[in-house]
PDB file of N, CA and C in Angstrom:
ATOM      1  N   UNK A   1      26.646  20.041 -23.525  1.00  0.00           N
ATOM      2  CA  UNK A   1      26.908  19.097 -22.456  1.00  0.00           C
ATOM      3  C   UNK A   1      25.810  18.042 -22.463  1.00  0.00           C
ATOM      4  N   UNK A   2      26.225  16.711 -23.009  1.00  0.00           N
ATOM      5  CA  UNK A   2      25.269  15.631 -22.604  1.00  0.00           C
ATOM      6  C   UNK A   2      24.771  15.600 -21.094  1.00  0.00           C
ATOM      7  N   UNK A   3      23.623  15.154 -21.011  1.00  0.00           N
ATOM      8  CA  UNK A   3      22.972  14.288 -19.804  1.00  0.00           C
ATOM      9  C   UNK A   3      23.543  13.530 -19.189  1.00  0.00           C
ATOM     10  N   UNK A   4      23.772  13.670 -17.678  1.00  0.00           N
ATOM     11  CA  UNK A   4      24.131  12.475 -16.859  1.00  0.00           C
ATOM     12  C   UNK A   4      23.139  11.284 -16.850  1.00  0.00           C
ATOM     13  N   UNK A   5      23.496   9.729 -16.853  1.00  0.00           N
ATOM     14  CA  UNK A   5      22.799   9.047 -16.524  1.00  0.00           C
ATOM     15  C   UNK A   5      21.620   8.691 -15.538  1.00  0.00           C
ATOM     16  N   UNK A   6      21.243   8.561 -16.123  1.00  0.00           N
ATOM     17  CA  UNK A   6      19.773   8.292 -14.210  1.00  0.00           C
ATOM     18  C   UNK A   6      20.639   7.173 -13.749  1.00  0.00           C
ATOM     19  N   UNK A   7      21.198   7.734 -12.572  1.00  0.00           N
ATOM     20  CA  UNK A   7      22.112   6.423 -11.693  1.00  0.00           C
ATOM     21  C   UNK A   7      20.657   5.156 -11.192  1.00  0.00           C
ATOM     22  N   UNK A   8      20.254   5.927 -10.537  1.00  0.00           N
ATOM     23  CA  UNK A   8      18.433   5.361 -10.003  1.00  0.00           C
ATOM     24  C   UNK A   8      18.027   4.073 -10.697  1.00  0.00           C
ATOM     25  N   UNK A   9      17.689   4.815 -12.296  1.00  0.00           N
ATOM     26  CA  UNK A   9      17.203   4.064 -12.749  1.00  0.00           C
ATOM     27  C   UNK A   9      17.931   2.742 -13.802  1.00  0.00           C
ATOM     28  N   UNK A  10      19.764   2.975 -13.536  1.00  0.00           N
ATOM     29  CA  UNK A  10      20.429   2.010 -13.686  1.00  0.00           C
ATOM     30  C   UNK A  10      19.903   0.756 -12.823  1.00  0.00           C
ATOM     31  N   UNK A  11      20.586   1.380 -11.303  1.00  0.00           N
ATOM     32  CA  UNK A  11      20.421   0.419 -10.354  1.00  0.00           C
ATOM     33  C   UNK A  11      19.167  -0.493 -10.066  1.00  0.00           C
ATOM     34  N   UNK A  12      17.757   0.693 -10.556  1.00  0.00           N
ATOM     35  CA  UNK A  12      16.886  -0.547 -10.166  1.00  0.00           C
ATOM     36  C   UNK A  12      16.704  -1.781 -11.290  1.00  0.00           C
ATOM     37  N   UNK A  13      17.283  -0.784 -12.740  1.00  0.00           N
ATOM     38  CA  UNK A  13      17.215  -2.116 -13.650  1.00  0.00           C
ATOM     39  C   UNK A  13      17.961  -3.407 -13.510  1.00  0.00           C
ATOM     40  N   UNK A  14      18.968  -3.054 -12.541  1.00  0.00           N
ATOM     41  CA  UNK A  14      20.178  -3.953 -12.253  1.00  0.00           C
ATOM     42  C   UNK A  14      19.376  -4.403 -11.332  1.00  0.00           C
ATOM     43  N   UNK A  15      18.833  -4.220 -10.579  1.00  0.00           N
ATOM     44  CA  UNK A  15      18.065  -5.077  -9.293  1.00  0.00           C
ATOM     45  C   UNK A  15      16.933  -5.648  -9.700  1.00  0.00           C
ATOM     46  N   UNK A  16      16.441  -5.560 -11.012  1.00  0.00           N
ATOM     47  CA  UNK A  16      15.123  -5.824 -11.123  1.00  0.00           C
ATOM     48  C   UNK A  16      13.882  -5.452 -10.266  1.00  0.00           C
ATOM     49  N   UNK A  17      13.888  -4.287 -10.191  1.00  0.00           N
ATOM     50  CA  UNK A  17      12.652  -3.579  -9.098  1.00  0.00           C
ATOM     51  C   UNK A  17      11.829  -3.340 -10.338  1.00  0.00           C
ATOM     52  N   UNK A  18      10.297  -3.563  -9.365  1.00  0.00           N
ATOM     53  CA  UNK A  18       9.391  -3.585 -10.713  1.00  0.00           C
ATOM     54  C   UNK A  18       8.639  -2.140 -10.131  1.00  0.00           C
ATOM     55  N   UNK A  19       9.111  -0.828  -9.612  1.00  0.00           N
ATOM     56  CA  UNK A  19       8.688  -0.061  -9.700  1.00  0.00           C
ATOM     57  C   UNK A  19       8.499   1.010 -10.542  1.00  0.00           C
ATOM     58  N   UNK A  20       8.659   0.499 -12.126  1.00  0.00           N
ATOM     59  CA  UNK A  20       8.771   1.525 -12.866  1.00  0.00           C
ATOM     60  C   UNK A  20       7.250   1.032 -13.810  1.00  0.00           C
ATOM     61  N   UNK A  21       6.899  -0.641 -13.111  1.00  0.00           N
ATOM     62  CA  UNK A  21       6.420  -1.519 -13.979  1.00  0.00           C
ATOM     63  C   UNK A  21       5.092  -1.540 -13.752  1.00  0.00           C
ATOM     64  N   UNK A  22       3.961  -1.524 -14.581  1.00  0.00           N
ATOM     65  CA  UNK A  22       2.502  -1.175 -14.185  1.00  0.00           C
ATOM     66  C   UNK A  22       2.467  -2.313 -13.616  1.00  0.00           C
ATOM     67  N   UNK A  23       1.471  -2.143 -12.231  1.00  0.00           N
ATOM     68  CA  UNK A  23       0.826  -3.267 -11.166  1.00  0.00           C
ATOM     69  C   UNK A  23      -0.549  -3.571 -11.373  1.00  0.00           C
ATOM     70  N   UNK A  24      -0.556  -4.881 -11.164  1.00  0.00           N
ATOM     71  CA  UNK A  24      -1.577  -5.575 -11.423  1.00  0.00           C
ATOM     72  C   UNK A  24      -3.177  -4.633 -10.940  1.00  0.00           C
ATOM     73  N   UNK A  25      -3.764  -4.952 -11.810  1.00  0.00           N
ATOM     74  CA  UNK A  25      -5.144  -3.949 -11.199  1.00  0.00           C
ATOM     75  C   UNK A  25      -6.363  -4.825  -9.968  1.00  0.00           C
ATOM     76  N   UNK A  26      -6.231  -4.143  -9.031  1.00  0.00           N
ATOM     77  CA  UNK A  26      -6.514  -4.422  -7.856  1.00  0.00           C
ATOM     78  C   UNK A  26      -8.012  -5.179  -8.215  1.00  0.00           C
ATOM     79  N   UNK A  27      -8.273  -6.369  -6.823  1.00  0.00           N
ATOM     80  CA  UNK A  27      -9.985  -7.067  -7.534  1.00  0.00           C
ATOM     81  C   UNK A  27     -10.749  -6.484  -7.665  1.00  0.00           C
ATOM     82  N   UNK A  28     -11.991  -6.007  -8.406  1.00  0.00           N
ATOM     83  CA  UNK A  28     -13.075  -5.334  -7.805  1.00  0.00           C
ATOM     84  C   UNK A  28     -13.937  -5.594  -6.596  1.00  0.00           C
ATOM     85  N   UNK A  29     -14.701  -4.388  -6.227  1.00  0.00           N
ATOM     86  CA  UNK A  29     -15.083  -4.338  -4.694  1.00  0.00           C
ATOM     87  C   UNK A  29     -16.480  -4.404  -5.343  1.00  0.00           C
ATOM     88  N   UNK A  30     -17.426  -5.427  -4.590  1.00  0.00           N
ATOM     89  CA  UNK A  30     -19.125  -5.565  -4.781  1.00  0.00           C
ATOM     90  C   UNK A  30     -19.449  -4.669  -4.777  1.00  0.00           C
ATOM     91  N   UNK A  31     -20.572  -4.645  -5.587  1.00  0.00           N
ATOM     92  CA  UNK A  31     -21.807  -3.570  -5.767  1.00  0.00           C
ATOM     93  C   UNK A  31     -22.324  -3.603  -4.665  1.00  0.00           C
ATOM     94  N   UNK A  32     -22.988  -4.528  -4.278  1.00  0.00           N
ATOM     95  CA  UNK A  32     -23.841  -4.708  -3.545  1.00  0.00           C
ATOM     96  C   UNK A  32     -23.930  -5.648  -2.116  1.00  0.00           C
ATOM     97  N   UNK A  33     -23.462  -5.740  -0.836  1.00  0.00           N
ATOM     98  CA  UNK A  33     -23.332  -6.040   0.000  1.00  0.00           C
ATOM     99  C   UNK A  33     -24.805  -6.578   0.598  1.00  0.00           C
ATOM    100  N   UNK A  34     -25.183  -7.766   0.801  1.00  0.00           N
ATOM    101  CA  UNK A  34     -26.624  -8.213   1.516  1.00  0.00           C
ATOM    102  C   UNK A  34     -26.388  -7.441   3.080  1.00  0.00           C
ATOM    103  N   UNK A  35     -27.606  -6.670   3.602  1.00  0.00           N
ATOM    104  CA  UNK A  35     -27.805  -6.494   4.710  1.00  0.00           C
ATOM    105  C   UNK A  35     -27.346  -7.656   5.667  1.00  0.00           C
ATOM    106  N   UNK A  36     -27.132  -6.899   7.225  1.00  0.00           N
ATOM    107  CA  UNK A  36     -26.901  -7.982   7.997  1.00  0.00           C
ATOM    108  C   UNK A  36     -28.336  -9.282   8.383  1.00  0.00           C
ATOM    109  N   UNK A  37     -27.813 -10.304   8.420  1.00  0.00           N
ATOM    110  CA  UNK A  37     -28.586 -11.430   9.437  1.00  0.00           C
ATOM    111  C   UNK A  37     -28.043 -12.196   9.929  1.00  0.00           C
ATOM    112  N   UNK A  38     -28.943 -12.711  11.020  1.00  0.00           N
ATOM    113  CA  UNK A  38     -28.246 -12.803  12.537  1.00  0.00           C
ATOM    114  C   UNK A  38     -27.344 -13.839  12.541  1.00  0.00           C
ATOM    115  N   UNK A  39     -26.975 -15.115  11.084  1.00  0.00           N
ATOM    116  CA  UNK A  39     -26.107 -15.691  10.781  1.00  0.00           C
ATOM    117  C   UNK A  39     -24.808 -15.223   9.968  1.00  0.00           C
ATOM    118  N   UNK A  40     -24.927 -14.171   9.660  1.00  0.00           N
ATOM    119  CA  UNK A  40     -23.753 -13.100   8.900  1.00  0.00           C
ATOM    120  C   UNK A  40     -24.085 -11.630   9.316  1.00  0.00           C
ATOM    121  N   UNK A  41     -23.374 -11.376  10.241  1.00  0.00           N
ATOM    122  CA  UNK A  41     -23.296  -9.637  10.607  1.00  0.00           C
ATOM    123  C   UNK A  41     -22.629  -8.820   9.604  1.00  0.00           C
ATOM    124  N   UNK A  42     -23.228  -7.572   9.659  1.00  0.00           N
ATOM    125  CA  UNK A  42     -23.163  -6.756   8.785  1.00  0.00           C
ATOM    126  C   UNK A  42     -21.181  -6.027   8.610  1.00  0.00           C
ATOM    127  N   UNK A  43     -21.197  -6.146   7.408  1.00  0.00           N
ATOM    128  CA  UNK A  43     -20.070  -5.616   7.006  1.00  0.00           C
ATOM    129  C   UNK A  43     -19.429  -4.693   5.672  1.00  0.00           C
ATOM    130  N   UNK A  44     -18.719  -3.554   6.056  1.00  0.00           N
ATOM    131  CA  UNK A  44     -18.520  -2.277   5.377  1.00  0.00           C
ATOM    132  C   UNK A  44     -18.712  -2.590   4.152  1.00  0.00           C
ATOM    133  N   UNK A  45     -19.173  -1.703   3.185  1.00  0.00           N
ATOM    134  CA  UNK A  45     -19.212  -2.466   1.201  1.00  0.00           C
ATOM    135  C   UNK A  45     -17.217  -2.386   1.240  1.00  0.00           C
ATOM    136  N   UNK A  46     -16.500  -1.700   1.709  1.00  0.00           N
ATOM    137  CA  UNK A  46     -14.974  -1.551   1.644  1.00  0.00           C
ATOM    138  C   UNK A  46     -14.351  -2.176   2.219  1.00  0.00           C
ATOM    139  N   UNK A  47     -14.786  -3.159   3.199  1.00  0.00           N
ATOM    140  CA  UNK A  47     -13.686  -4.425   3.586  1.00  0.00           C
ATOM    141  C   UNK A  47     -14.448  -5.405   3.094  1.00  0.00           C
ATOM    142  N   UNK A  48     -15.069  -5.588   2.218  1.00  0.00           N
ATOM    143  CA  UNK A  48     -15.757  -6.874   1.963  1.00  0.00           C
ATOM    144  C   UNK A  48     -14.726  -8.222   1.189  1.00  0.00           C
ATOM    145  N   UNK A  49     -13.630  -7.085   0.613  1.00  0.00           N
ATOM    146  CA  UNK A  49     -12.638  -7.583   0.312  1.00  0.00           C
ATOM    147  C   UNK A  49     -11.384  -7.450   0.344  1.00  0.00           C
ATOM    148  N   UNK A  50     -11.613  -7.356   1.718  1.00  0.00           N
ATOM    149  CA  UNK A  50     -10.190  -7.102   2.468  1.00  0.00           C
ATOM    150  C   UNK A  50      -9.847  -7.589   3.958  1.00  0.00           C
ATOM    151  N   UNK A  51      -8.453  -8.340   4.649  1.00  0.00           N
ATOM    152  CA  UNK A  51      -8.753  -8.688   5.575  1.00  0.00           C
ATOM    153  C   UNK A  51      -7.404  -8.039   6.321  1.00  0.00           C
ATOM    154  N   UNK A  52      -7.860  -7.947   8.095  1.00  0.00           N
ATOM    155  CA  UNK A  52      -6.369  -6.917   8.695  1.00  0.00           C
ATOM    156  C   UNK A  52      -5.733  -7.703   8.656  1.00  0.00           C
ATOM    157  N   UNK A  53      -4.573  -6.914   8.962  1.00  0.00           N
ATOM    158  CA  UNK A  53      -3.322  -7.666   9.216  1.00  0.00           C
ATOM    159  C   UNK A  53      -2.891  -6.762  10.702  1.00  0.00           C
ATOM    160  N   UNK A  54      -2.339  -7.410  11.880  1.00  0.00           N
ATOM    161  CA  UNK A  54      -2.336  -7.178  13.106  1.00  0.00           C
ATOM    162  C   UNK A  54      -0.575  -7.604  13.145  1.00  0.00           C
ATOM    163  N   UNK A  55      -0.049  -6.252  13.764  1.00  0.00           N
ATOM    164  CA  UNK A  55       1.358  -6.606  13.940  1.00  0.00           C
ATOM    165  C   UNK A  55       1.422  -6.168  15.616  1.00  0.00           C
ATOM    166  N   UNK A  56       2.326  -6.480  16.046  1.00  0.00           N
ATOM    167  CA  UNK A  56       2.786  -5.844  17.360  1.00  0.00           C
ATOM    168  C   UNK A  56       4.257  -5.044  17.463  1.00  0.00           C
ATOM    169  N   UNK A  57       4.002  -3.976  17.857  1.00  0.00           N
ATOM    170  CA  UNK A  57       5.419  -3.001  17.612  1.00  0.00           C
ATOM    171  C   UNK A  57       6.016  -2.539  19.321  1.00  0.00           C
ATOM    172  N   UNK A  58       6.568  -2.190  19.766  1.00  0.00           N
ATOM    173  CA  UNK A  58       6.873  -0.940  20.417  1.00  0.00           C
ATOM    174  C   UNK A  58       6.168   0.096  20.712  1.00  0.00           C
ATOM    175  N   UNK A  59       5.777   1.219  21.405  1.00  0.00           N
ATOM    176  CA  UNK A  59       4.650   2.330  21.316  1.00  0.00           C
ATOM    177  C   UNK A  59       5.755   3.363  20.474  1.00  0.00           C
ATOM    178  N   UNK A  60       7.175   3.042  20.734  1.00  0.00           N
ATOM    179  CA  UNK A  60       7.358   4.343  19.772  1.00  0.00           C
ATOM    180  C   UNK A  60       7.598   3.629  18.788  1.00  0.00           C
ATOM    181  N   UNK A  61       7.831   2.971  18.062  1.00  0.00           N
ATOM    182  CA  UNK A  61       7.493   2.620  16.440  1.00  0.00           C
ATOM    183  C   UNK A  61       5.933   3.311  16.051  1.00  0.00           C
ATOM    184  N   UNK A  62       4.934   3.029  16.786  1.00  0.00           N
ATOM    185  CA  UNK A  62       3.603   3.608  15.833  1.00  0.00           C
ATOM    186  C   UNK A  62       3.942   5.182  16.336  1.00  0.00           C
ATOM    187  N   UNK A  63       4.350   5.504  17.268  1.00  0.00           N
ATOM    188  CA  UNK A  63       4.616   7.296  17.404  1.00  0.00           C
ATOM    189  C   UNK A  63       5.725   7.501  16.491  1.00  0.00           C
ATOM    190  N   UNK A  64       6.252   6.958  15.665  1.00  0.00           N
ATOM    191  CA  UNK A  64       7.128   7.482  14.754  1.00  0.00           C
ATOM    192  C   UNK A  64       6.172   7.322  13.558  1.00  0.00           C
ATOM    193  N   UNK A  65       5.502   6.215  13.356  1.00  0.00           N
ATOM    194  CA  UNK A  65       5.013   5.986  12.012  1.00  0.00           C
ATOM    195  C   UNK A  65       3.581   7.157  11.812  1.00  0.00           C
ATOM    196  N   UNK A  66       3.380   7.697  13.021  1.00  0.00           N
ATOM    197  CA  UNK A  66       2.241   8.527  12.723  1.00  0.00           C
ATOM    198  C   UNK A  66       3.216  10.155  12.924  1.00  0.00           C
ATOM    199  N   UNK A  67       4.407  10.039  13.158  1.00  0.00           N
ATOM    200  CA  UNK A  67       5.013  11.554  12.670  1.00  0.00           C
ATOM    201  C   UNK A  67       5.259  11.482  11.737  1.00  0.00           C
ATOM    202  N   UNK A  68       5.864   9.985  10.552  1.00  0.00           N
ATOM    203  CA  UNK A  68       5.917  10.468   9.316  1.00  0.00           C
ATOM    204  C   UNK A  68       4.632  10.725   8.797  1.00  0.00           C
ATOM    205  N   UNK A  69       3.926   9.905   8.880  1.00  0.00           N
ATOM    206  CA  UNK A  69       2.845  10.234   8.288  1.00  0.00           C
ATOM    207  C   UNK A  69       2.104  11.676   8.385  1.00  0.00           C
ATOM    208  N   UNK A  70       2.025  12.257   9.399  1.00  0.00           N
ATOM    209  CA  UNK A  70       2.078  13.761   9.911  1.00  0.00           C
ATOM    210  C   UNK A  70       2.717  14.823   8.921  1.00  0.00           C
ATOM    211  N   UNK A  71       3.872  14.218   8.900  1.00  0.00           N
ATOM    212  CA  UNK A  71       5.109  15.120   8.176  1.00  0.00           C
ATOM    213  C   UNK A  71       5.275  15.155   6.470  1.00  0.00           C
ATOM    214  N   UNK A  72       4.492  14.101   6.180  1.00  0.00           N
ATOM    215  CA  UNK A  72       4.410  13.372   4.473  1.00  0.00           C
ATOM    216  C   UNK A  72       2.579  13.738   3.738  1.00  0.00           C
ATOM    217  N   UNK A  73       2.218  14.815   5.168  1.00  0.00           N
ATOM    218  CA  UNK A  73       0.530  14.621   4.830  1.00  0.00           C
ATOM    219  C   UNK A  73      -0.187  13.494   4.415  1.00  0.00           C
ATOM    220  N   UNK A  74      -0.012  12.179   4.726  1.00  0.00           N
ATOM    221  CA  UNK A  74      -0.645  10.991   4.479  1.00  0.00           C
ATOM    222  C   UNK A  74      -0.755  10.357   5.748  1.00  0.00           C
ATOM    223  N   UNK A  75      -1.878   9.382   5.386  1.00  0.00           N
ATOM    224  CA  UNK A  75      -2.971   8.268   6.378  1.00  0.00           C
ATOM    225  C   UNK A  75      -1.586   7.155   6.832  1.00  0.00           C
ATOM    226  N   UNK A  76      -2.117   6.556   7.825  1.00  0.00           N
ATOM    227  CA  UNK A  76      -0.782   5.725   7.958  1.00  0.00           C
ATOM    228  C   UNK A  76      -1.493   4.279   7.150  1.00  0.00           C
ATOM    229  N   UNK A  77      -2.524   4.422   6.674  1.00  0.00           N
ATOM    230  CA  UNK A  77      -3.149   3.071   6.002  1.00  0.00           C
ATOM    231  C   UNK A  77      -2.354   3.307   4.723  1.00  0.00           C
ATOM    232  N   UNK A  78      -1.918   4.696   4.041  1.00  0.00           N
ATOM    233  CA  UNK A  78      -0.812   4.796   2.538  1.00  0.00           C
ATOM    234  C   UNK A  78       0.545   4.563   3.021  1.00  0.00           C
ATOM    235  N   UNK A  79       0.988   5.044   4.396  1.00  0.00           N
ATOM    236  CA  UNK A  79       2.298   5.038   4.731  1.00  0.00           C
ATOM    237  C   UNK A  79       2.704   3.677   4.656  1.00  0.00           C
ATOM    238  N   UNK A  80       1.866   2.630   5.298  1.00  0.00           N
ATOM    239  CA  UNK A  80       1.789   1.296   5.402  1.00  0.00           C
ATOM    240  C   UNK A  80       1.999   0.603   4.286  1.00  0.00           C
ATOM    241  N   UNK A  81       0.899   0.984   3.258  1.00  0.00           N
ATOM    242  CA  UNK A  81       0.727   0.564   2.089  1.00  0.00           C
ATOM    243  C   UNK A  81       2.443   0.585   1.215  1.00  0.00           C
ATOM    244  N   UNK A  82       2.826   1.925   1.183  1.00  0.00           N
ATOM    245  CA  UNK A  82       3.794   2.207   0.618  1.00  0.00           C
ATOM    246  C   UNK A  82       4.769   1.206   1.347  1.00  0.00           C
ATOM    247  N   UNK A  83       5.185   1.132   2.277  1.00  0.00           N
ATOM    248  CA  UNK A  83       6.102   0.723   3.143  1.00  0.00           C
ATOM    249  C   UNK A  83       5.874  -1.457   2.496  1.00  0.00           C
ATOM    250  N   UNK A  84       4.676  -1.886   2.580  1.00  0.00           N
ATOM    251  CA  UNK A  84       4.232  -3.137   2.300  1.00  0.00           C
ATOM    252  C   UNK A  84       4.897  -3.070   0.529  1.00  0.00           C
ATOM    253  N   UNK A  85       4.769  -1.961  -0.198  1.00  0.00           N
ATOM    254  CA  UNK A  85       5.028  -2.258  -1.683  1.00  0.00           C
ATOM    255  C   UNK A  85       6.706  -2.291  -1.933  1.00  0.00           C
ATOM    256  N   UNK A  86       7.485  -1.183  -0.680  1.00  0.00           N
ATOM    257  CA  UNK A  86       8.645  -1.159  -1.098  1.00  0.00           C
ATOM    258  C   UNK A  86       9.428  -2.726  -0.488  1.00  0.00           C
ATOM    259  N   UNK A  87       9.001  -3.308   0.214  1.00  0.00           N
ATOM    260  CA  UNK A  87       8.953  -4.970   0.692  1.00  0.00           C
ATOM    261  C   UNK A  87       8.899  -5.935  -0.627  1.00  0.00           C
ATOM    262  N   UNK A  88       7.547  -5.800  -1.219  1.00  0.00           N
ATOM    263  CA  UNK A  88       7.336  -6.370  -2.338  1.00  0.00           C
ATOM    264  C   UNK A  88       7.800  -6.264  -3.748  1.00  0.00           C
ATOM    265  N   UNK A  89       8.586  -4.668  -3.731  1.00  0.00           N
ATOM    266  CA  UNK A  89       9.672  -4.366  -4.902  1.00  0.00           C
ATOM    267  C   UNK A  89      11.058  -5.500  -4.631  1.00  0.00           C
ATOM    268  N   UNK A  90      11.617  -5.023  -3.557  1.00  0.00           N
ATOM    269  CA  UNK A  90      12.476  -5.610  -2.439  1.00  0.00           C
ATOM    270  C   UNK A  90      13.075  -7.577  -3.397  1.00  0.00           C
ATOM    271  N   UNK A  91      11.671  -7.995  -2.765  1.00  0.00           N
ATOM    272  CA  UNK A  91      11.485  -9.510  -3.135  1.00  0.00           C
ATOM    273  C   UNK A  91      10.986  -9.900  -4.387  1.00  0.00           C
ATOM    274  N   UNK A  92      11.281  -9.004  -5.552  1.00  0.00           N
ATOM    275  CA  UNK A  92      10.675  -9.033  -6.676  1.00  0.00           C
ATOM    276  C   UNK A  92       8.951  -9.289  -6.962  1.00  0.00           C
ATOM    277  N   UNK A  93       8.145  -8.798  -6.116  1.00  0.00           N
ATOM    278  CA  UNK A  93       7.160  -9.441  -6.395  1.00  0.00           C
ATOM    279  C   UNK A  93       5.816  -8.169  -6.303  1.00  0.00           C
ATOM    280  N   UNK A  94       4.950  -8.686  -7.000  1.00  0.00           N
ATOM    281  CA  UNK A  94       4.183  -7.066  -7.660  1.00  0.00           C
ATOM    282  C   UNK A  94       3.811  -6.789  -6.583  1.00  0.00           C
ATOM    283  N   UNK A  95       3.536  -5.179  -6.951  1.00  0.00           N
ATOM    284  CA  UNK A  95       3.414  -4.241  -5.695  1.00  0.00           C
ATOM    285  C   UNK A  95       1.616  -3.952  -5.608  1.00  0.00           C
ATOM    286  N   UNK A  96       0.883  -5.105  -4.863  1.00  0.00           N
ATOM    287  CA  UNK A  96       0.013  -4.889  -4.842  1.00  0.00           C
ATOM    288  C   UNK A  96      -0.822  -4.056  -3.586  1.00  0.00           C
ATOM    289  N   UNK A  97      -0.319  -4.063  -2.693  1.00  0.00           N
ATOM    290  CA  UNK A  97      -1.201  -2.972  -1.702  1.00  0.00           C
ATOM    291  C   UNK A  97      -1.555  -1.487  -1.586  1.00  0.00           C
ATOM    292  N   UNK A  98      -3.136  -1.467  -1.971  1.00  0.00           N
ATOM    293  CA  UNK A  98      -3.561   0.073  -2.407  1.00  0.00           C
ATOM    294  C   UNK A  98      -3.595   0.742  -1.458  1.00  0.00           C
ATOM    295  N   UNK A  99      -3.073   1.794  -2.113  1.00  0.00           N
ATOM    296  CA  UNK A  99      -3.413   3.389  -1.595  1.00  0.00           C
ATOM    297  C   UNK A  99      -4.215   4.109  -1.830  1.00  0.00           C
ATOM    298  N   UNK A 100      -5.032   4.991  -0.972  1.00  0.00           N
ATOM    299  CA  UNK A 100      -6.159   5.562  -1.238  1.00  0.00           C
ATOM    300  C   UNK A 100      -5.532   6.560  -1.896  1.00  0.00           C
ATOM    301  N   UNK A 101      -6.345   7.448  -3.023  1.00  0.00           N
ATOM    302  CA  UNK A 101      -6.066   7.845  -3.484  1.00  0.00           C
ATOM    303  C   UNK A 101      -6.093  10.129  -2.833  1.00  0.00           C
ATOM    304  N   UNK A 102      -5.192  10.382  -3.110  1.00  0.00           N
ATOM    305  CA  UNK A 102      -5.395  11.934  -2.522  1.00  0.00           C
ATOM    306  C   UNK A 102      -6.496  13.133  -2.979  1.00  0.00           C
ATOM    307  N   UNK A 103      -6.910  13.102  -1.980  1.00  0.00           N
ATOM    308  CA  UNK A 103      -7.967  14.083  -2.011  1.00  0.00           C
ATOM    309  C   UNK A 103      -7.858  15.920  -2.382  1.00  0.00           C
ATOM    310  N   UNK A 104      -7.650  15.819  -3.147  1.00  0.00           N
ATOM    311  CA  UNK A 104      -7.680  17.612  -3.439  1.00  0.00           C
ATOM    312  C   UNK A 104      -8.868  18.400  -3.683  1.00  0.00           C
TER     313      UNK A 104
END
């Protein structure tokens, strides 16, 4: 008995989803961060290159997004992440927002 087709991986070729497709490698993060002074306050070596993004939801949208996350054992900063890349598959465009990586 032959193999059924990967239906999946028809469709995303038909959609052009670039999730099968290596993503661009994220910028590097400084070595070295200058201490604070009193004209530049001090800031994490890990957002040095990175800036928020502030949405406004509902209270139960973030009480749902922190049961999946609950339920998926992940941070809602990966749930997010993931959620921002399947957007950017979506609109053809590379899936750049990192995920921390899992701790075992």
């Amino acid at each position: 008995m032959s193999k059924a087709p990967n239906l999946a991986a028809a469709l995303a070729d038909a959609g052009g989803s670039t999730r099968r497709r290596p993503s661009p490698e994220p910028p590097p993060i400084p070595a070295a961060v200058p201490l604070a002074t009193p004209d530049r306050p001090y800031r994490q070596p890990s957002r040095t290159v990175t800036r928020p993004i502030t949405v406004h939801f509902p209270e139960e949208v973030r009480d749902q997004l922190k049961l999946i996350a609950l339920q998926q054992k992940k941070t809602l900063q990966n749930l997010i992440a993931e959620g921002f890349n399947d957007l950017f598959a979506k609109y053809g465009k590379p899936e750049i927002a990192p995920a921390e990586r899992a701790k075992t």
